[in-house]
PDB file of N, CA and C in Angstrom:
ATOM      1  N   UNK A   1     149.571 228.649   5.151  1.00  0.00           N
ATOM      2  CA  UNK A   1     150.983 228.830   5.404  1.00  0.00           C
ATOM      3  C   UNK A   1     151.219 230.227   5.952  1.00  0.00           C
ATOM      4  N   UNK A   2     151.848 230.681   6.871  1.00  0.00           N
ATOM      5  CA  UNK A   2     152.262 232.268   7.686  1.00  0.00           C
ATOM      6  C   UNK A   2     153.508 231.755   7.521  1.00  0.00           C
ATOM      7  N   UNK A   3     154.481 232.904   7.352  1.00  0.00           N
ATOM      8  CA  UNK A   3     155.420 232.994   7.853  1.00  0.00           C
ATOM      9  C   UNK A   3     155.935 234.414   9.036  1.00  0.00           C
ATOM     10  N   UNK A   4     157.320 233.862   9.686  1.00  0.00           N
ATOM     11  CA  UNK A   4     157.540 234.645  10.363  1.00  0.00           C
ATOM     12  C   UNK A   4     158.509 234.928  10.966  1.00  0.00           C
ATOM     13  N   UNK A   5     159.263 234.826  12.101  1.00  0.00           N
ATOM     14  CA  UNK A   5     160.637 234.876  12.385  1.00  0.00           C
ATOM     15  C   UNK A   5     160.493 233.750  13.949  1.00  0.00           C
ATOM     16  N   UNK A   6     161.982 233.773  14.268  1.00  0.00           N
ATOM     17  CA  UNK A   6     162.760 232.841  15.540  1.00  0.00           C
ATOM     18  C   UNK A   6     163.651 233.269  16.222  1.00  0.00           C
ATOM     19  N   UNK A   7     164.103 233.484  17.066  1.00  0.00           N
ATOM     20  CA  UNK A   7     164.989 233.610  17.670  1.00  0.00           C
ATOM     21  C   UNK A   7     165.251 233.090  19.109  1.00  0.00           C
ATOM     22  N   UNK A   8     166.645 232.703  19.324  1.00  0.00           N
ATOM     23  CA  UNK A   8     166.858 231.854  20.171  1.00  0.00           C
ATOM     24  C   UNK A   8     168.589 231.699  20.717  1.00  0.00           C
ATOM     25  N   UNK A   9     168.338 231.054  21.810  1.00  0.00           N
ATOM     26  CA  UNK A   9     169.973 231.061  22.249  1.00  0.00           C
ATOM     27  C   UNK A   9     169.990 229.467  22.800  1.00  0.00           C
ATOM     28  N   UNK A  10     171.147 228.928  23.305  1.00  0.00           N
ATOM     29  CA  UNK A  10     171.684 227.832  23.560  1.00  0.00           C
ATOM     30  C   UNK A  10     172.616 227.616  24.475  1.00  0.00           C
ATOM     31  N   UNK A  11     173.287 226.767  24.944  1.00  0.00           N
ATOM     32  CA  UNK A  11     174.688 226.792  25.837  1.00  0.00           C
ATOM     33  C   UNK A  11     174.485 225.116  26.283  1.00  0.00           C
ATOM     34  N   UNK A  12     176.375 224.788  26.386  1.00  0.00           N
ATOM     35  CA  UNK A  12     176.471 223.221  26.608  1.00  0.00           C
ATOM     36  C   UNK A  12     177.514 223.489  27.698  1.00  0.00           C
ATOM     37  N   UNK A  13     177.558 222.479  28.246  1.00  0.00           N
ATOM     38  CA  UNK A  13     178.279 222.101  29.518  1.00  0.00           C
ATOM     39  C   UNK A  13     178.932 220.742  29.579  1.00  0.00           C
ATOM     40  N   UNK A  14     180.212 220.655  29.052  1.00  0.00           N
ATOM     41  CA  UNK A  14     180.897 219.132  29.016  1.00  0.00           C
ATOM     42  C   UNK A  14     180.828 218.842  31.030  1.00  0.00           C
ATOM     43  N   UNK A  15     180.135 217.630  31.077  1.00  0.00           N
ATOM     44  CA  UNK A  15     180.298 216.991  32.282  1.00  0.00           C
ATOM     45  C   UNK A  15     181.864 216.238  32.652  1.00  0.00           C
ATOM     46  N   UNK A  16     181.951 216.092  31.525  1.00  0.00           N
ATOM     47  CA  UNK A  16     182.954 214.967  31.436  1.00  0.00           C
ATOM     48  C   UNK A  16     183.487 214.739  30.240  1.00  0.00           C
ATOM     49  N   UNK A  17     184.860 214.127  30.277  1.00  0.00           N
ATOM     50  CA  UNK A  17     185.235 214.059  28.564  1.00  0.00           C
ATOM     51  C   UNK A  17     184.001 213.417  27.363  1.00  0.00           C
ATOM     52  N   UNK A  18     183.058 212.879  28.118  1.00  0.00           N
ATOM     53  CA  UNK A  18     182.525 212.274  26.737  1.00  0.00           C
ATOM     54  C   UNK A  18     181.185 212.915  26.426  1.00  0.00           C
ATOM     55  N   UNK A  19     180.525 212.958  28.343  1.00  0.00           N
ATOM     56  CA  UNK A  19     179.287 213.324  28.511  1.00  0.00           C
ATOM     57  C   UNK A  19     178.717 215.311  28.739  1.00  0.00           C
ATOM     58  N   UNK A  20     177.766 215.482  28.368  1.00  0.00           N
ATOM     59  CA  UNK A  20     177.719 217.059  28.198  1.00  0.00           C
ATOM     60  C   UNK A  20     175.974 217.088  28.520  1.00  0.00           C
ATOM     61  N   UNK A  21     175.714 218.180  28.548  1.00  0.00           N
ATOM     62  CA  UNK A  21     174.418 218.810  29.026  1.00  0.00           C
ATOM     63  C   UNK A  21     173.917 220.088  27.682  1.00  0.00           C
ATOM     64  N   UNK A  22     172.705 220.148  27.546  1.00  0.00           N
ATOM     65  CA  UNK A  22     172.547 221.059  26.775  1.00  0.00           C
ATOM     66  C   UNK A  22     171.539 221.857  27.336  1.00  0.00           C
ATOM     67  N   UNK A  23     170.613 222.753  26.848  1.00  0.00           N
ATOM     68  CA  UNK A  23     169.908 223.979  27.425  1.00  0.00           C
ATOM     69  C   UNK A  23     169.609 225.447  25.772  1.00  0.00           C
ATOM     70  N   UNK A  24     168.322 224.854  25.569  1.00  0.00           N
ATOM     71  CA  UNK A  24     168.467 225.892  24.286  1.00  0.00           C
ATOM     72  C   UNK A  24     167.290 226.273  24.704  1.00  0.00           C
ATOM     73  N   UNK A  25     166.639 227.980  24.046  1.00  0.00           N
ATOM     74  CA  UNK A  25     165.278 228.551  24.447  1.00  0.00           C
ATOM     75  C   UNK A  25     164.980 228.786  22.734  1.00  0.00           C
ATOM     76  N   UNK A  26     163.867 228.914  22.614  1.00  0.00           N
ATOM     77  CA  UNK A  26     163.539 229.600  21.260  1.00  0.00           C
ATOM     78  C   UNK A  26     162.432 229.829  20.978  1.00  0.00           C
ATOM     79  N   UNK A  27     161.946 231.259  20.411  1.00  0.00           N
ATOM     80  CA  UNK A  27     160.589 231.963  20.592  1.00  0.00           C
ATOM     81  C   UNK A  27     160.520 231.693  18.925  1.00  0.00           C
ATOM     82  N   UNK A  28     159.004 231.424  18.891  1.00  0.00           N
ATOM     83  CA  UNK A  28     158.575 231.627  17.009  1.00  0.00           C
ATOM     84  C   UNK A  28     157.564 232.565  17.358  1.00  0.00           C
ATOM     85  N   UNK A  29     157.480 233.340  16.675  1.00  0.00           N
ATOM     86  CA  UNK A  29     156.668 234.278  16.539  1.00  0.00           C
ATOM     87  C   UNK A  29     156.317 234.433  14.560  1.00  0.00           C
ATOM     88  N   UNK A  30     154.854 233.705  14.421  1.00  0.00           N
ATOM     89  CA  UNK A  30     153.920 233.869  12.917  1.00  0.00           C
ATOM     90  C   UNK A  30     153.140 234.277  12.977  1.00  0.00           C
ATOM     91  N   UNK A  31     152.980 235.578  13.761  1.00  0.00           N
ATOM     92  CA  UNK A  31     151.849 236.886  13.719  1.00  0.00           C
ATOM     93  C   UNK A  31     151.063 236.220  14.040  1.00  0.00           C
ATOM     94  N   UNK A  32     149.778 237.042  13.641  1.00  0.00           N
ATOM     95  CA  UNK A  32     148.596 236.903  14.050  1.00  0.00           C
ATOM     96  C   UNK A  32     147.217 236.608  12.871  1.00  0.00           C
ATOM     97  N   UNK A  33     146.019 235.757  12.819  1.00  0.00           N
ATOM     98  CA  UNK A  33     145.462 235.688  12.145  1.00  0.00           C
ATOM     99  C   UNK A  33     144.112 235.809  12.227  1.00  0.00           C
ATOM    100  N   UNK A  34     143.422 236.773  11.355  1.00  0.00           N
ATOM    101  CA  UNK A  34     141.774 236.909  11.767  1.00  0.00           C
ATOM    102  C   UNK A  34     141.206 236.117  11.500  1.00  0.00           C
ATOM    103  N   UNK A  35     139.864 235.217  11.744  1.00  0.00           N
ATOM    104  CA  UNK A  35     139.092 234.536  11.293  1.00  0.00           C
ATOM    105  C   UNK A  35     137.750 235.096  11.592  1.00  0.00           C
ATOM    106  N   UNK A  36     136.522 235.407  10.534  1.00  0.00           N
ATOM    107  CA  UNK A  36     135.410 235.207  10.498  1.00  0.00           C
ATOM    108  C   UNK A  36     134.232 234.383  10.109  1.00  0.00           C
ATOM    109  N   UNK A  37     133.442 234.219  10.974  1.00  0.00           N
ATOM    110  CA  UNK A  37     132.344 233.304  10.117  1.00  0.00           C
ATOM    111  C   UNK A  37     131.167 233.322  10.751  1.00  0.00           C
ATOM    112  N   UNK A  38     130.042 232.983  10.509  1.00  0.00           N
ATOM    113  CA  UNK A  38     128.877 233.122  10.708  1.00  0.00           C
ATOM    114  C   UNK A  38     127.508 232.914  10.061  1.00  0.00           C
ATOM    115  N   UNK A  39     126.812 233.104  10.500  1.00  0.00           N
ATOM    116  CA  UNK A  39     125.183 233.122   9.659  1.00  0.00           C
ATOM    117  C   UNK A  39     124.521 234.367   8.996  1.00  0.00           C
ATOM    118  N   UNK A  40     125.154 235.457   8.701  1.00  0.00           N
ATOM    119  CA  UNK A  40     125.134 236.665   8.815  1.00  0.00           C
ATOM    120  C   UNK A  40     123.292 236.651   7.110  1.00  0.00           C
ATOM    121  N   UNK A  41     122.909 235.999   6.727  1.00  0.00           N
ATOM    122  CA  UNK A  41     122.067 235.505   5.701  1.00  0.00           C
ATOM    123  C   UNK A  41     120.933 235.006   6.020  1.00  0.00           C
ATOM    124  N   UNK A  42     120.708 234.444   7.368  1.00  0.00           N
ATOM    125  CA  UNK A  42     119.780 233.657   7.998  1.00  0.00           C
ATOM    126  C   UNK A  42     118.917 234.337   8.256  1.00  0.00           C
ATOM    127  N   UNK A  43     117.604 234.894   8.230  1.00  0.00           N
ATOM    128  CA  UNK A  43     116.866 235.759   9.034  1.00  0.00           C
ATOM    129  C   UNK A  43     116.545 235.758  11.073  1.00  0.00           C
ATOM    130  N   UNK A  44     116.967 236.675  11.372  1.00  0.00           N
ATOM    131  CA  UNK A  44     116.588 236.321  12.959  1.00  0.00           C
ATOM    132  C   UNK A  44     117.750 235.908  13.531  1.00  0.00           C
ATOM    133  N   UNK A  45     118.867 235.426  12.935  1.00  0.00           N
ATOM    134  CA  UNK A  45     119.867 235.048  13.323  1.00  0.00           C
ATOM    135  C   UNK A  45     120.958 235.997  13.429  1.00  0.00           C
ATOM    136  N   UNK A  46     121.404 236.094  12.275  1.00  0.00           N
ATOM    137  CA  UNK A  46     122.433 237.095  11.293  1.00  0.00           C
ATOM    138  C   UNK A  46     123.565 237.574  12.181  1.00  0.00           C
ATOM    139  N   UNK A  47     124.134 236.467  12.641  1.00  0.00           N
ATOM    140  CA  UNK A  47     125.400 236.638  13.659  1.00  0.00           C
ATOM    141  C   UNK A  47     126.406 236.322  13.235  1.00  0.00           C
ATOM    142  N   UNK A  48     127.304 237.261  13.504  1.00  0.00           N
ATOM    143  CA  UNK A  48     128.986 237.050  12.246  1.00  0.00           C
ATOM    144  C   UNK A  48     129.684 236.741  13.966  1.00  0.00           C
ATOM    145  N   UNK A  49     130.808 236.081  14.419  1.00  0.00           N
ATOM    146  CA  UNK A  49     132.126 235.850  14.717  1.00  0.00           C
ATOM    147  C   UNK A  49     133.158 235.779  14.479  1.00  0.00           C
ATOM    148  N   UNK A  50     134.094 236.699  15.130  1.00  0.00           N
ATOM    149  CA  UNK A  50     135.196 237.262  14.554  1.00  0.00           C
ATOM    150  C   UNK A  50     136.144 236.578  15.775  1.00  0.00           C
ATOM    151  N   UNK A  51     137.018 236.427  15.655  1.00  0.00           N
ATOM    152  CA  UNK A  51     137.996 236.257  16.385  1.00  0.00           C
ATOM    153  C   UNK A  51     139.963 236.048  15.689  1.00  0.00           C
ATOM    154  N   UNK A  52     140.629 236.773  16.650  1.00  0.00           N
ATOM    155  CA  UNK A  52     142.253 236.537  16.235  1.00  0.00           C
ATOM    156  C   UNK A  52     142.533 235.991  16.939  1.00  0.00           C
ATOM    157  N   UNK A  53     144.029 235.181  16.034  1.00  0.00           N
ATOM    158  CA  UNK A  53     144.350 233.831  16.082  1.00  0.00           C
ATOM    159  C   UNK A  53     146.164 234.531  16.588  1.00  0.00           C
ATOM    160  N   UNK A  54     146.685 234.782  18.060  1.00  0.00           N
ATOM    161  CA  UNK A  54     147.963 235.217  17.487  1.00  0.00           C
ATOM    162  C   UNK A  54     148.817 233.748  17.716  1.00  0.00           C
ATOM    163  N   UNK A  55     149.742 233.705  17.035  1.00  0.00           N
ATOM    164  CA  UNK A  55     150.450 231.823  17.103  1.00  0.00           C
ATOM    165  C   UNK A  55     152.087 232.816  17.318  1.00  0.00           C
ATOM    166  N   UNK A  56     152.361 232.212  18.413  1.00  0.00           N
ATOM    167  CA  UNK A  56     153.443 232.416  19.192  1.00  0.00           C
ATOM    168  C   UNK A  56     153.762 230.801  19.882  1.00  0.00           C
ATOM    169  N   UNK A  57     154.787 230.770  19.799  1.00  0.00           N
ATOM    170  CA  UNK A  57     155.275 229.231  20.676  1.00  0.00           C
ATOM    171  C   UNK A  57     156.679 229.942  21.273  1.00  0.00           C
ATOM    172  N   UNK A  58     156.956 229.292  22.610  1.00  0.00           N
ATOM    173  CA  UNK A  58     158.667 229.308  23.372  1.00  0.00           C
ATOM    174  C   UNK A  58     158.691 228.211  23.336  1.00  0.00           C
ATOM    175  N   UNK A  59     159.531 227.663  23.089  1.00  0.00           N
ATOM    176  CA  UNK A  59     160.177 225.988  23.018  1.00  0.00           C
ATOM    177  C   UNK A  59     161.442 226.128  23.927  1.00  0.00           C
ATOM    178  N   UNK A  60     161.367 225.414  24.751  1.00  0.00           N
ATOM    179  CA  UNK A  60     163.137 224.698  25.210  1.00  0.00           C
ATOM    180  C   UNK A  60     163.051 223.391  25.667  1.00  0.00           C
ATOM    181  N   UNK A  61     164.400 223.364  25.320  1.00  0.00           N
ATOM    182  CA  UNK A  61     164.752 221.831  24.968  1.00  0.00           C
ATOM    183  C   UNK A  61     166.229 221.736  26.308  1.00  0.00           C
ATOM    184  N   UNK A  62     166.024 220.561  26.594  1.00  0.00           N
ATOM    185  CA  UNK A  62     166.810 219.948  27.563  1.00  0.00           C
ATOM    186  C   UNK A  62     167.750 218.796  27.034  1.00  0.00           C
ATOM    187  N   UNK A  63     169.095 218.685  26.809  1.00  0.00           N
ATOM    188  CA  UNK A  63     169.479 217.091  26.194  1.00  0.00           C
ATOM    189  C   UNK A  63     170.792 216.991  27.041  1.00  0.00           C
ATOM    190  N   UNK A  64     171.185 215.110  26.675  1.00  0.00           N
ATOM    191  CA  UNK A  64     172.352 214.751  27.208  1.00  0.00           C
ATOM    192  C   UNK A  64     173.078 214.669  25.585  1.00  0.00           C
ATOM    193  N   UNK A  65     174.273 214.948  25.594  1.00  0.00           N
ATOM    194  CA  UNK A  65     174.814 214.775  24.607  1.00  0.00           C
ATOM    195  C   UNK A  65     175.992 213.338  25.181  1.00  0.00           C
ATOM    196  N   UNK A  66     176.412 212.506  23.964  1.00  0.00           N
ATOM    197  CA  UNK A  66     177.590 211.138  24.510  1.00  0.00           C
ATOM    198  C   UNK A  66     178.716 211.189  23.023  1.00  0.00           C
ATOM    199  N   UNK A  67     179.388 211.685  23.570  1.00  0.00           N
ATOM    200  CA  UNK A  67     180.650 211.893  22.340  1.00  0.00           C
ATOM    201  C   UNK A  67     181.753 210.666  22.199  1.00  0.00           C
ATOM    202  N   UNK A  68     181.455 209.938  21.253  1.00  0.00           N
ATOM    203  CA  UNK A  68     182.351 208.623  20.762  1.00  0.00           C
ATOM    204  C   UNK A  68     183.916 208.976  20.772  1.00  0.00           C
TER     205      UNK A  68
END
């Protein structure tokens, strides 16, 4: 489990009395994570790998909205 933060904006556009348009962006940002592993025990081998993990997503979303 990471946690982390979001932020984001939006905006709608009535087409018409019923029908509308939408348009939202939104960044997650849950840092970053190290991972190691390896054979580092093995003789002749003894190779560790390291690598970071940073987890970032932008999402946007496109919709029709239909108002009853």
């Amino acid at each position: 489990m990471q946690a982390g933060w979001t932020a984001g904006f939006g905006t709608e556009y009535a087409i018409t009395n019923c029908w509308s348009i939408k348009l939202e962006y939104l960044y997650i940002d849950l840092g970053s994570t190290s991972y190691t592993s390896g054979f580092p025990d093995i003789p002749g081998v003894g190779a560790v790998y390291s690598t970071n993990v940073d987890t970032a997503q932008h999402i946007m979303r496109v919709g029709f909205n239909f108002k009853f």
